[in-house]
Protein backbone atom coordinates (compact mmCIF):
# COMPACT_ATOMS: atom_id res chain seq x y z
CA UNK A 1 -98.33 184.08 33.46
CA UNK A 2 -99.07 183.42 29.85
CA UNK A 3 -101.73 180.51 29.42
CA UNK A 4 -100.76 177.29 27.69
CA UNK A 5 -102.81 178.04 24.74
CA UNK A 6 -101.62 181.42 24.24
CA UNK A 7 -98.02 179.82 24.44
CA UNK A 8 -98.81 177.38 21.71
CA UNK A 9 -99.82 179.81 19.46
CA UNK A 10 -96.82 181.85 19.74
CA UNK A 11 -94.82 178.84 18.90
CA UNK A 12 -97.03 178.60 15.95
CA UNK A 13 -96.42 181.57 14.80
CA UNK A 14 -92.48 181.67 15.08
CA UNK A 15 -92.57 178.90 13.05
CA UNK A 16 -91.15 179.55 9.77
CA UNK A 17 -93.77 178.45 7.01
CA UNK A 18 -92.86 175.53 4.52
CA UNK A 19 -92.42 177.73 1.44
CA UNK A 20 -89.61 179.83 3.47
CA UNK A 21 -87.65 176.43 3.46
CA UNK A 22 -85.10 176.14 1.07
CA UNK A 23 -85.25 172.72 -1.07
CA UNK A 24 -81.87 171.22 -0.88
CA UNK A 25 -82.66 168.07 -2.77
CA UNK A 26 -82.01 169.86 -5.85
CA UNK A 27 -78.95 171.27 -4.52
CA UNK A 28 -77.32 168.04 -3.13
CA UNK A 29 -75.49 165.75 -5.76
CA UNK A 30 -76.98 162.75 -6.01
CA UNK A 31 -75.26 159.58 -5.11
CA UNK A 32 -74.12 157.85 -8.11
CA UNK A 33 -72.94 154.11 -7.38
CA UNK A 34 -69.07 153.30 -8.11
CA UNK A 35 -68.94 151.48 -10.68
CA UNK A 36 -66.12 151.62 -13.15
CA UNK A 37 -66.79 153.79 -16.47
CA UNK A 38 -67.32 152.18 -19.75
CA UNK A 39 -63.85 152.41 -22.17
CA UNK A 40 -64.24 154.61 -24.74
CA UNK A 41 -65.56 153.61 -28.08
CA UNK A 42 -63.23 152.93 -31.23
CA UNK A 43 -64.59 155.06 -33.53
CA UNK A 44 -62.66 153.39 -36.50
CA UNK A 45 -65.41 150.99 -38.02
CA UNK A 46 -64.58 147.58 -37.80
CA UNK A 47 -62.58 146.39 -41.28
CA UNK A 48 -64.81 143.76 -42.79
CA UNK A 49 -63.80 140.86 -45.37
CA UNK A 50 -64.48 142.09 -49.37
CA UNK A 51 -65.13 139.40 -51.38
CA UNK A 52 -62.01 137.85 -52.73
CA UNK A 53 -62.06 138.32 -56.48
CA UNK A 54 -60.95 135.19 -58.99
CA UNK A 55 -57.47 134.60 -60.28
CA UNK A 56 -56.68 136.57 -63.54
CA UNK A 57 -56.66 134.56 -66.63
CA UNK A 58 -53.14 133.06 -67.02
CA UNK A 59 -53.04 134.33 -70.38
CA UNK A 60 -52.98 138.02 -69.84
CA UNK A 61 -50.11 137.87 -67.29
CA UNK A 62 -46.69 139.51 -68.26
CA UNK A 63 -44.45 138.66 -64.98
CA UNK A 64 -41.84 141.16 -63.61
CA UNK A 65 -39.62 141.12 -61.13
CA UNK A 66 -41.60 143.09 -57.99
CA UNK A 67 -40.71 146.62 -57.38
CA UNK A 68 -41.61 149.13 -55.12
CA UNK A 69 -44.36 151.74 -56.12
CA UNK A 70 -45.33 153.33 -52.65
CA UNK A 71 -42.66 155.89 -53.05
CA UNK A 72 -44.98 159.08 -52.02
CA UNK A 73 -48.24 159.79 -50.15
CA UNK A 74 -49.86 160.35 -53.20
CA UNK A 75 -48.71 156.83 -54.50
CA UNK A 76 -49.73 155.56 -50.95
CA UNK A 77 -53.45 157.34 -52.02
CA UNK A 78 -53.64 155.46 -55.16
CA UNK A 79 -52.99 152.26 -53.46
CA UNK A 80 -55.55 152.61 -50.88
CA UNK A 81 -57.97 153.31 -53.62
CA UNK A 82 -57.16 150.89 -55.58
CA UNK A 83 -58.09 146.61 -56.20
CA UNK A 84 -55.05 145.52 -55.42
CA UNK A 85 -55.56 146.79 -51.55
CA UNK A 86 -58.90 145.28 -51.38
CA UNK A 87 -57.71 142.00 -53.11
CA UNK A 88 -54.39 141.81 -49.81
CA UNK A 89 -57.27 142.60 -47.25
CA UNK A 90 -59.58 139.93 -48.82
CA UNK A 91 -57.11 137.30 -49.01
CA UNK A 92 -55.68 138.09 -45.38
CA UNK A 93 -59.16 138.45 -43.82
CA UNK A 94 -60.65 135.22 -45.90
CA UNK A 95 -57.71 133.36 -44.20
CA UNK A 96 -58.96 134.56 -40.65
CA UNK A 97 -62.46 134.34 -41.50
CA UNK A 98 -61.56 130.11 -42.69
CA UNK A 99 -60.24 129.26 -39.11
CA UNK A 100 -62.97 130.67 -36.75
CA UNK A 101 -63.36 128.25 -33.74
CA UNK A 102 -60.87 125.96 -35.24
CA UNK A 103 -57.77 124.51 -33.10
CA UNK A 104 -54.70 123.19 -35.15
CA UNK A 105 -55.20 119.96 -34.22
CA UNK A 106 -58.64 119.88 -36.09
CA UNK A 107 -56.88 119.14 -39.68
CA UNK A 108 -55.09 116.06 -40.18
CA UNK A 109 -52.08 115.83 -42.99
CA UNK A 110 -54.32 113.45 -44.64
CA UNK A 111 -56.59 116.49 -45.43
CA UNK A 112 -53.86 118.46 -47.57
CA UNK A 113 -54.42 118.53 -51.25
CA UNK A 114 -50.74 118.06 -52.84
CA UNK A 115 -49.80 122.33 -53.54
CA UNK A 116 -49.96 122.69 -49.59
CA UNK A 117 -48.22 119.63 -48.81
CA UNK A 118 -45.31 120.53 -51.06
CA UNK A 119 -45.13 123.76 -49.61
CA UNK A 120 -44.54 122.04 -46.33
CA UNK A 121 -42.05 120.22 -48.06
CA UNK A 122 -40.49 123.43 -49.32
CA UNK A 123 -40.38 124.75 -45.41
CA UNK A 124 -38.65 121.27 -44.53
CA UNK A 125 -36.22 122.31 -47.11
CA UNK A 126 -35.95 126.12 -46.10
CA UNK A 127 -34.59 124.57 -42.98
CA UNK A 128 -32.13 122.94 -44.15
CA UNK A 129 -30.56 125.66 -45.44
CA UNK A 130 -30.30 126.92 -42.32
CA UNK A 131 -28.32 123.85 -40.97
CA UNK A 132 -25.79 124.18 -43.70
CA UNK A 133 -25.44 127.53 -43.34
CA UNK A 134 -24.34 128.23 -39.58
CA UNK A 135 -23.92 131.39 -37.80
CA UNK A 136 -20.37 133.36 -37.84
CA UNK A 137 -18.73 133.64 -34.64
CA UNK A 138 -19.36 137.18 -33.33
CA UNK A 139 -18.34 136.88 -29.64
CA UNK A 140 -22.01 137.59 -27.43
CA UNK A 141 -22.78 140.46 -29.79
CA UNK A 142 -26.73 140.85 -29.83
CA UNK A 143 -26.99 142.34 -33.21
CA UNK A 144 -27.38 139.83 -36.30
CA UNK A 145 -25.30 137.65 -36.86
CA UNK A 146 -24.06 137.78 -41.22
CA UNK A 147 -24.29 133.83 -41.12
CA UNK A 148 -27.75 135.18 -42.14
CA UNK A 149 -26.54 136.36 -45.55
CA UNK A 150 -25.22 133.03 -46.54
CA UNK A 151 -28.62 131.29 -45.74
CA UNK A 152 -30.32 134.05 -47.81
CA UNK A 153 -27.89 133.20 -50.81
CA UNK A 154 -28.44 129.66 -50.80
CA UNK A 155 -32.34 129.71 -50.64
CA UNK A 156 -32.28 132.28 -53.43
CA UNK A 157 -29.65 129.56 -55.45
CA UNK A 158 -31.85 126.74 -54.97
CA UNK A 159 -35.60 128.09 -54.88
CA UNK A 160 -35.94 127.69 -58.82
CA UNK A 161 -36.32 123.75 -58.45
CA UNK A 162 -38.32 124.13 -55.59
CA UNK A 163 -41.28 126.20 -57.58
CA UNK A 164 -41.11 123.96 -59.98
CA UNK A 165 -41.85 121.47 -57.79
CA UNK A 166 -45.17 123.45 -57.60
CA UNK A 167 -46.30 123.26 -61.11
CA UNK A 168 -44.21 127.16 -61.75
CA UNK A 169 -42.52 126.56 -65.25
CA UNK A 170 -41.65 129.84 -66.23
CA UNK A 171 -38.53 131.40 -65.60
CA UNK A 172 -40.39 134.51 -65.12
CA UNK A 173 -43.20 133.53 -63.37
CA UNK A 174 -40.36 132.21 -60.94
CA UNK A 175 -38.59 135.38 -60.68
CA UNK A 176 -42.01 137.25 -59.48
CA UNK A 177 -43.16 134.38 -57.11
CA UNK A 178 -40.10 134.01 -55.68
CA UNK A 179 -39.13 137.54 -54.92
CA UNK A 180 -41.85 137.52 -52.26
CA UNK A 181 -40.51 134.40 -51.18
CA UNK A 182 -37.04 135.30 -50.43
CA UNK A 183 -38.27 138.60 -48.26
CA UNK A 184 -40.32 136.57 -46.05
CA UNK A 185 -37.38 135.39 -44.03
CA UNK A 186 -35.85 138.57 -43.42
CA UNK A 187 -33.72 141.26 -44.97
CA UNK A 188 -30.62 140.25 -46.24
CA UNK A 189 -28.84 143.79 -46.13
CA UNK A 190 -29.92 145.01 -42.63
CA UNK A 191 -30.48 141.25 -41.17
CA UNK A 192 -33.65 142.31 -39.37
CA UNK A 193 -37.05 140.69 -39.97
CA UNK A 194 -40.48 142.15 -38.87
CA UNK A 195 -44.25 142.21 -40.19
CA UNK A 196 -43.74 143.39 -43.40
CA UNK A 197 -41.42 140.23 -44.01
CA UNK A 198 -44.45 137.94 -42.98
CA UNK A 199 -46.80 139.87 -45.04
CA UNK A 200 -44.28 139.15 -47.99
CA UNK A 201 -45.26 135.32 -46.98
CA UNK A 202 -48.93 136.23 -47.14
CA UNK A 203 -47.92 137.76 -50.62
CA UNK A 204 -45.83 134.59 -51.60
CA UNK A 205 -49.15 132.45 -50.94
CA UNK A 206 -51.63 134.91 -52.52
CA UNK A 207 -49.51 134.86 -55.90
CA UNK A 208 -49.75 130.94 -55.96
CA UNK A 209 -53.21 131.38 -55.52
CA UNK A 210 -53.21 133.85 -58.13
CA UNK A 211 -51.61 131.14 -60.37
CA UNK A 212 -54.24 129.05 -59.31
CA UNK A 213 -52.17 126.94 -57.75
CA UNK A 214 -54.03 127.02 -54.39
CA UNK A 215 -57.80 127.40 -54.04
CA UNK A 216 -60.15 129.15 -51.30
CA UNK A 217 -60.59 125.10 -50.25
CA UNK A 218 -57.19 125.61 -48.79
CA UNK A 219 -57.46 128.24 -46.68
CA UNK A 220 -57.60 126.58 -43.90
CA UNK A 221 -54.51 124.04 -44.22
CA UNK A 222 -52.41 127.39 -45.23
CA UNK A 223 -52.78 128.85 -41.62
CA UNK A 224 -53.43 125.94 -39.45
CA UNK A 225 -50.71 123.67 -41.27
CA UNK A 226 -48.49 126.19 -43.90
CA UNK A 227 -48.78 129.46 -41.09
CA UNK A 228 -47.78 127.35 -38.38
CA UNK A 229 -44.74 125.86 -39.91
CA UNK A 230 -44.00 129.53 -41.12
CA UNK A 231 -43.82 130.39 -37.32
CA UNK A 232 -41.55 127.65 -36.14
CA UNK A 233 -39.22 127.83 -38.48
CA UNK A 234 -38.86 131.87 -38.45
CA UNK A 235 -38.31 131.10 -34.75
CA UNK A 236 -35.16 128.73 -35.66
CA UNK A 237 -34.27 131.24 -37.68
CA UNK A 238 -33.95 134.37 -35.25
CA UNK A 239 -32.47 132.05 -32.72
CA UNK A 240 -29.61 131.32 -34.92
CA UNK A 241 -29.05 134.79 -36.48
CA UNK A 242 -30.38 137.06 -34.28
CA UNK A 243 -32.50 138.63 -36.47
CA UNK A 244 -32.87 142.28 -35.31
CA UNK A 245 -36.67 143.38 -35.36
CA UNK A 246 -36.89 145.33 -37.63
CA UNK A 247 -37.90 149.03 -36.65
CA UNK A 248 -37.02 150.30 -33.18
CA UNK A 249 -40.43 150.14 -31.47
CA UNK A 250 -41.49 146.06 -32.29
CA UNK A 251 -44.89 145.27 -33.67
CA UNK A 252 -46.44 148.15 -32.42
CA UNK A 253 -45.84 146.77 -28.90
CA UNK A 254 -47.38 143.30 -29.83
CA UNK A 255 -44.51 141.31 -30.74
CA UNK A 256 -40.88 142.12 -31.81
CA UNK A 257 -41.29 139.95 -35.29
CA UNK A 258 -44.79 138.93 -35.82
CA UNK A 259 -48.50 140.04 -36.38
CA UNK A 260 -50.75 137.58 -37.70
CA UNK A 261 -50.44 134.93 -35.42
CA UNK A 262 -52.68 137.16 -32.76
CA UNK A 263 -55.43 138.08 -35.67
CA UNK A 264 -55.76 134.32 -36.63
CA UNK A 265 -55.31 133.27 -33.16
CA UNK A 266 -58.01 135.62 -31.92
CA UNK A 267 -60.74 133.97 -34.95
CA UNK A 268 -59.29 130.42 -33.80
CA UNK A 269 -60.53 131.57 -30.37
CA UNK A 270 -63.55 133.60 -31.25
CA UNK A 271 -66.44 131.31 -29.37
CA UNK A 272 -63.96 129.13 -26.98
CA UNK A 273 -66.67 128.05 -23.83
CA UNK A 274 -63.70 128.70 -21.52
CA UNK A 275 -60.30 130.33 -22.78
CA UNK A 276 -60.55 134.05 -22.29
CA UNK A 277 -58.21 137.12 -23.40
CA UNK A 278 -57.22 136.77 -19.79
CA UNK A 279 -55.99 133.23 -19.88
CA UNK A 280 -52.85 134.19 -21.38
CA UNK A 281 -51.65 134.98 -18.00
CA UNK A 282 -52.12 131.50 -16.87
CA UNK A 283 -48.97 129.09 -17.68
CA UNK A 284 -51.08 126.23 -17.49
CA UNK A 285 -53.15 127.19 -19.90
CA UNK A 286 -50.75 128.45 -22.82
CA UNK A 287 -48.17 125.11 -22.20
CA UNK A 288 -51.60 123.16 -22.82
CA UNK A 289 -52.86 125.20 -25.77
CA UNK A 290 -50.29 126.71 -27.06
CA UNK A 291 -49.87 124.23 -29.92
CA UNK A 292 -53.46 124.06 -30.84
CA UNK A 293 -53.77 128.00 -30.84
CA UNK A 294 -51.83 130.75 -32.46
CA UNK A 295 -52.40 133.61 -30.07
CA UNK A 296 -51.59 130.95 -26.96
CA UNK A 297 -48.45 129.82 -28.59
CA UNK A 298 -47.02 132.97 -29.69
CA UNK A 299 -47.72 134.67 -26.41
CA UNK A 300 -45.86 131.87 -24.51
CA UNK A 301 -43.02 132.32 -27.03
CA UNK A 302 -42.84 135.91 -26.24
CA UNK A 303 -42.59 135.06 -22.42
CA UNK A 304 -39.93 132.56 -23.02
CA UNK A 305 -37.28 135.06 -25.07
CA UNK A 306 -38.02 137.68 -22.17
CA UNK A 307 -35.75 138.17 -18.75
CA UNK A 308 -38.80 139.88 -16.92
CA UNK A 309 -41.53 137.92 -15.41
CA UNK A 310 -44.80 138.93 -16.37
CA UNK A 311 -46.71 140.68 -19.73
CA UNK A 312 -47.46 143.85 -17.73
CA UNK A 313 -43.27 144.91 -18.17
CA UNK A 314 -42.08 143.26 -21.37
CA UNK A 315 -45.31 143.36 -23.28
CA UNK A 316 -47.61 146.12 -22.09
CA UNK A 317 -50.06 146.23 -24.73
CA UNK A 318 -50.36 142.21 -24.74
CA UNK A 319 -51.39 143.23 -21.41
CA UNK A 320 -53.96 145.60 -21.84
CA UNK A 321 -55.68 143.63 -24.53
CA UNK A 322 -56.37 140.22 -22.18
CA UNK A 323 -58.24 142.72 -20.58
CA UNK A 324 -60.73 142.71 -23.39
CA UNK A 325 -64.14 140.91 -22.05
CA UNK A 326 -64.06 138.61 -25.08
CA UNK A 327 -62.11 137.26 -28.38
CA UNK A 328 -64.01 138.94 -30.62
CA UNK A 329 -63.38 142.14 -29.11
CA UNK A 330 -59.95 141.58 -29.49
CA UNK A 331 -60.16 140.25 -33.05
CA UNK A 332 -61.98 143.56 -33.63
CA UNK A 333 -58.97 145.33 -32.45
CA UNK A 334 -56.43 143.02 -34.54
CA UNK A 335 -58.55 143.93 -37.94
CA UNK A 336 -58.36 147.83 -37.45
CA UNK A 337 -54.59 147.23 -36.29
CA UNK A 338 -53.76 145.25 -39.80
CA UNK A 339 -55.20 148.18 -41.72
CA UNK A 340 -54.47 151.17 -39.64
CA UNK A 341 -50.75 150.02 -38.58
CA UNK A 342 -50.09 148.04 -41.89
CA UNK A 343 -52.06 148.69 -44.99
CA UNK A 344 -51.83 152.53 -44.24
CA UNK A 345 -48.73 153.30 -43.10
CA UNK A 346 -46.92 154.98 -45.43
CA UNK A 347 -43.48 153.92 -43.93
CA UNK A 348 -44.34 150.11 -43.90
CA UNK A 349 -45.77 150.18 -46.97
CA UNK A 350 -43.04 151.38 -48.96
CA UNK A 351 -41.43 148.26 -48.73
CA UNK A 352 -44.35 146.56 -50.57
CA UNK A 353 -43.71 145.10 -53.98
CA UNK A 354 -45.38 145.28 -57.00
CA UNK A 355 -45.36 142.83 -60.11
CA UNK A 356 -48.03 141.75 -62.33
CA UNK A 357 -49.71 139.39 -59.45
CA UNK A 358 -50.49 141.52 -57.18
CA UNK A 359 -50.09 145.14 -59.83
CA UNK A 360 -49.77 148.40 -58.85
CA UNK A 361 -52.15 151.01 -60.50
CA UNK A 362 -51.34 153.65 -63.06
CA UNK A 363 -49.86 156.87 -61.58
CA UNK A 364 -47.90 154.93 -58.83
CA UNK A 365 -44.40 155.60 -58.94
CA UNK A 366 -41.50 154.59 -60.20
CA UNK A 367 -37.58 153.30 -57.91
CA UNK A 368 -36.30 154.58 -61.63
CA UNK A 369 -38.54 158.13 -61.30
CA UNK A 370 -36.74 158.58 -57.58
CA UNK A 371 -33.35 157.10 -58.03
CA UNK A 372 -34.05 154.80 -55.38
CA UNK A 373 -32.30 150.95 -55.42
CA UNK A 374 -34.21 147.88 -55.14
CA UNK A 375 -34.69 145.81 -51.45
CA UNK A 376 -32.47 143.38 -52.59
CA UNK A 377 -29.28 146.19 -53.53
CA UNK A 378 -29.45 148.49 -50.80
CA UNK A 379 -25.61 149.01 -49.58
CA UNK A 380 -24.78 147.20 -46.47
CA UNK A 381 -24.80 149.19 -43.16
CA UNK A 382 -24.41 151.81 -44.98
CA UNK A 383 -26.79 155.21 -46.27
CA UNK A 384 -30.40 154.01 -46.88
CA UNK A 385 -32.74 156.68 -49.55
CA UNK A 386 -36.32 156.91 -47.76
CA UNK A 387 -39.62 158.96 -48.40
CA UNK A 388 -40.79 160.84 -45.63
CA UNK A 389 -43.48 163.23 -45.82
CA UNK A 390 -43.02 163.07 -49.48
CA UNK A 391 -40.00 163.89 -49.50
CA UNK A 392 -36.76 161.77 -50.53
CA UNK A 393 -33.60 162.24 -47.97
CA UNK A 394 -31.37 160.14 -46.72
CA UNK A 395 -30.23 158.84 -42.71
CA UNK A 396 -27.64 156.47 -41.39
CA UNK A 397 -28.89 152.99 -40.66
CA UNK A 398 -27.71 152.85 -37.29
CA UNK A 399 -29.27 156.33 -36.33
CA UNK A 400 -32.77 157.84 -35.48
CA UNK A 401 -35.37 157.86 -38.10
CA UNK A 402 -38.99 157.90 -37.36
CA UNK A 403 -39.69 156.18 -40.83
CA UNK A 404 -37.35 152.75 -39.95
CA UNK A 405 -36.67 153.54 -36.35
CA UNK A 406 -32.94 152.48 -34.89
CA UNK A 407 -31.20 149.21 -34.78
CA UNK A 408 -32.20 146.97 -31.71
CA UNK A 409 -30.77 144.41 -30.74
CA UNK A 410 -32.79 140.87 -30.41
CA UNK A 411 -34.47 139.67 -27.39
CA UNK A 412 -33.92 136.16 -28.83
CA UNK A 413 -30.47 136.91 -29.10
CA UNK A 414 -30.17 138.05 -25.61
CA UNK A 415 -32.02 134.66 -24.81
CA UNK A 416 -29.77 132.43 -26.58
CA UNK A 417 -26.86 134.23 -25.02
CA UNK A 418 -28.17 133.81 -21.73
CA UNK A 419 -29.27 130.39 -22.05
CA UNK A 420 -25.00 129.29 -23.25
CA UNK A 421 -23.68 130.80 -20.26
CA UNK A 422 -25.85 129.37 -17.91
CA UNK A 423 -25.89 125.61 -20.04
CA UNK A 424 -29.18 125.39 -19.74
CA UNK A 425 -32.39 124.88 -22.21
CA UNK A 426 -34.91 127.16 -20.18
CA UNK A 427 -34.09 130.35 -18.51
CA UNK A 428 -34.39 131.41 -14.75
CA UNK A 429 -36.63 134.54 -14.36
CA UNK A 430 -34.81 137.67 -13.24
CA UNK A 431 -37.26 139.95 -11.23
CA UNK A 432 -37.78 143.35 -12.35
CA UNK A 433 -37.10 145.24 -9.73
């Protein structure tokens, strides 16, 4: 019988030596904690505000009645390049920059220097236009109502004595300032309205500041007081004639009609100590704030013109931006959005007019060069002439087009229509499911 000793040492020497040990730390994944992975990174820069340059010298103007010039990429190039796009993206961003941490309620009318209050008084007036000019009876048909067409016609009869009521003598200068004017509420012809109608109001302001009528002084008043009147009373107006949004797709999922309300509403909101991008799914909050703050009120006028509770299923990408860990990330996003989904798309922008205001540059084209009409003479329902690609052809109005989309009918309409049979003012949520 083997001694203890010798026993030990045969154990020792079975044992396998440390280098004959395989290392499995290196082969093991290491344990990474769960936490949730960063978004990706926008890698369009932020858009940031040029300076806004000083109105032309009244005595070089020769006023024309706007056209369109963004008839081709290559005129869409030009425009891009050109003063005119930096002088809309200064005057648009220096009107978001002027309201940064600022609630409505912060500007009094005593404040208003007289051009902004009889702009307001031009709204008021606007407005009652639309009570003389009442919708046509059109059963519970969704699609606009051509009650529209008469309101059009008798702002566009009376507007000459209301610019003059602005210091606008000229005939002329009336005809250019007014054509911007006119689109703002909609188009007459297809009786849709959508951003590029409240640009054209943007437009309508910057050419009375180009007249030095109004003055960087005003900025303010024009969104918190002139903007915010803008909004109400394009919300009359879609209630009455069901203003069809126009393009088949909405505001790029935003909004059916408007845009700016959630870039100036996002600068109003920029530093608030509590409101966050994910307030806007608290009722509380938006019937409380909603006057004071563009982005709250517009939201809760989205929710109130929709059937289905909740942001996630009638406004998805309202949705995903409250998810944004603060307003400034989200006026970020609204910035890139104005230029990427606005200023460069060549099928919004060839609706943009051109006068001696706000001028096109040389090389643009011509509607004479491409036979196409005017805004304001394009036949009704019928054939409309677009530019796609860069090249001219022609589609139905009430068919597919990815350059105007298809006619939609309006979820205020469908509000309104719900809200007569049921004689009620508010609306009982359906569920979606």
């Amino acid at each position: 019988m083997p001694s203890s000793t010798a026993q030990l040492n045969d154990q020792r020497e079975s044992k396998p030596s440390a280098a004959a040990i395989p290392d499995l730390r290196d082969r093991l994944p290491k344990l990474q904690p769960r936490r949730r992975p960063p978004p990706p990174s926008n890698p369009l820069p932020v858009p940031e505000t040029p300076n806004l340059p000083p109105p032309p010298d009244p005595s070089t103007l020769s006023f024309q009645k706007p056209s369109r010039r963004i008839l081709s990429p290559q005129d869409h190039e030009l425009f891009l390049a050109s003063p005119t796009y930096k002088l809309v993206l200064a005057f648009v961003f220096g009107l978001t920059d002027s309201v940064v941490d600022t609630p409505v309620s912060s500007i009094s009318d005593d404040d208003l220097r007289r051009p902004v209050t009889v702009i307001l008084e031009i709204l008021d007036k606007v407005e009652d236009a639309v009570k003389r000019s009442p919708p046509e009876s059109q059963g519970d048909s969704r699609f606009g109502n051509k009650g529209f067409r008469d309101f059009i016609d008798l702002v566009a009869k009376e507007h000459s004595s209301w610019h003059k009521t602005l210091g606008i003598s000229s005939d002329e200068a009336i005809t250019e300032v007014s054509t911007y004017f006119l689109q703002s509420f909609g188009n007459r012809t297809r009786i849709d309205y959508g951003s590029g109608h409240e640009l054209n109001f943007m437009l309508w302001l910057l050419c009375l500041y180009q007249l030095q009528i109004l003055t960087t002084p005003d900025f303010r008043a024009l969104v918190l007081k002139v903007f915010t009147r803008y909004l109400t009373l394009m919300r009359l107006i879609q209630s009455t004639y069901y203003l069809e949004p126009a393009g088949s797709h909405g505001v790029w999922g935003l909004d059916d009609y408007q845009f700016l309300p959630f870039l100036f509403g996002a600068a109003q909101l920029l530093h608030h100590p509590y409101i966050r991008p994910l307030s806007i799914h608290q009722n509380l909050i938006l019937e409380q704030y909603g006057q004071d703050y563009l982005y709250l009120g517009q939201v809760n006028f989205v929710n109130s013109v929709k059937n289905v509770e909740g942001l996630r299923w009638h406004s998805p990408m309202l949705d995903d931006i409250s998810a944004a860990k603060s307003w400034s990330k989200v006026e970020d996003g609204m910035r890139r959005m104005f230029v990427a989904e606005v200023l460069k798309k060549l099928p919004v922008m060839q609706h943009f007019l051109f006068g001696s205001l706000i001028p096109a540059v040389e090389g643009m084209s011509t509607e004479e060069q491409f036979g196409v009409r005017s805004e304001d003479e394009e036949p009704e329902g019928g054939e409309m002439i677009v530019m796609k690609d860069g090249m001219k052809h022609v589609h139905q109005m009430n068919s597919w087009g990815d350059c105007c989309g298809i006619k939609v009918p309006s979820s205020v309409a469908a509000a309104q229509e719900m809200k007569k049979r049921m004689g009620v003012e508010s609306l009982r949520r359906i569920p979606f499911d």
